[in-house]
Protein backbone atom coordinates (compact mmCIF):
# COMPACT_ATOMS: atom_id res chain seq x y z
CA UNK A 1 0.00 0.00 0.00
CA UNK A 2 2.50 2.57 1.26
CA UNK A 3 4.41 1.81 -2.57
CA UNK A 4 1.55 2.93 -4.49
CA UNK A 5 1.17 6.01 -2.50
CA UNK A 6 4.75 7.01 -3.29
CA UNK A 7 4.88 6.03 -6.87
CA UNK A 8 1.55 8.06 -6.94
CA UNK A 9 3.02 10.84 -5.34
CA UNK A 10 5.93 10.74 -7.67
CA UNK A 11 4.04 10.66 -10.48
CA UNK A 12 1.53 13.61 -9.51
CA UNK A 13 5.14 15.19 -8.87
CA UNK A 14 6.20 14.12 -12.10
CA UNK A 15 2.86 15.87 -13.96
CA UNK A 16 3.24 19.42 -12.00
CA UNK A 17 7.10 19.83 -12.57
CA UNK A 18 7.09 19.12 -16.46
CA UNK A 19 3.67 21.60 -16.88
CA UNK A 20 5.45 23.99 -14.63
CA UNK A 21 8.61 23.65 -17.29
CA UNK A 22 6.69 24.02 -20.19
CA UNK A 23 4.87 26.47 -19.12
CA UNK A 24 7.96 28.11 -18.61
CA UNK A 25 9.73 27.52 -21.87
CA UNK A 26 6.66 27.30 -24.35
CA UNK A 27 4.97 30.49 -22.78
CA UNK A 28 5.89 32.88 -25.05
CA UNK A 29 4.48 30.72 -28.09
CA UNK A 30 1.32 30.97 -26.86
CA UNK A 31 1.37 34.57 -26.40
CA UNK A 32 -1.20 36.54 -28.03
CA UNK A 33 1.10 38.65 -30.35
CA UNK A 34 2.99 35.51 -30.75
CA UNK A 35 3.03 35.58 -34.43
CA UNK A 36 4.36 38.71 -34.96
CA UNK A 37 7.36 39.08 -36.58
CA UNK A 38 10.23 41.86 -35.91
CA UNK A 39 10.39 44.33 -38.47
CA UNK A 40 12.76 42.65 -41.43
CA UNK A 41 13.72 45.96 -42.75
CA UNK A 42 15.69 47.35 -40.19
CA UNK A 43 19.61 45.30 -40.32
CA UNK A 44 20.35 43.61 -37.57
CA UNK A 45 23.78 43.76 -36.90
CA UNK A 46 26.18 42.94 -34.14
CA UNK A 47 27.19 45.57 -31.04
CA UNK A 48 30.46 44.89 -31.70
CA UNK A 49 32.98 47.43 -32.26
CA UNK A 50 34.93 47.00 -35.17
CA UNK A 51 38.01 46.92 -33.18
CA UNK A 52 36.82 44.02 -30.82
CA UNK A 53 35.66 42.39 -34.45
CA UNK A 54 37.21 38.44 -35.42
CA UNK A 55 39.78 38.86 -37.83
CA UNK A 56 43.74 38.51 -38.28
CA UNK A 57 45.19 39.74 -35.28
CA UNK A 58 46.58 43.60 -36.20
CA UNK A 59 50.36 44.34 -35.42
CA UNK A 60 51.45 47.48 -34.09
């Protein structure tokens, strides 16, 4: 008896931690605005200085 209350347990457990972690990480999908898109005609490009930028390294 006391085995089928903790599988039980676990299992309730189980349910409430994976709906809490998709709720989590599938929130924003469900969203209202969720298919909006972010406006394509602006660039995107990097904050990166062009200094800090990969390429061969500069002597000096």
């Amino acid at each position: 008896m006391g085995t089928k209350v903790y599988l039980s347990a676990l299992g309730i457990l189980l349910i409430v931690c994976l709906s809490i972690g998709f709720y989590f990480g599938y929130s924003h999908v469900f969203s209202p605005n969720a298919d909006s898109v972010p406006d394509q005609g602006v660039a995107q490009t990097p904050q990166i200085p062009l200094a800090h930028a990969s390429g061969p390294a500069q002597r000096r």
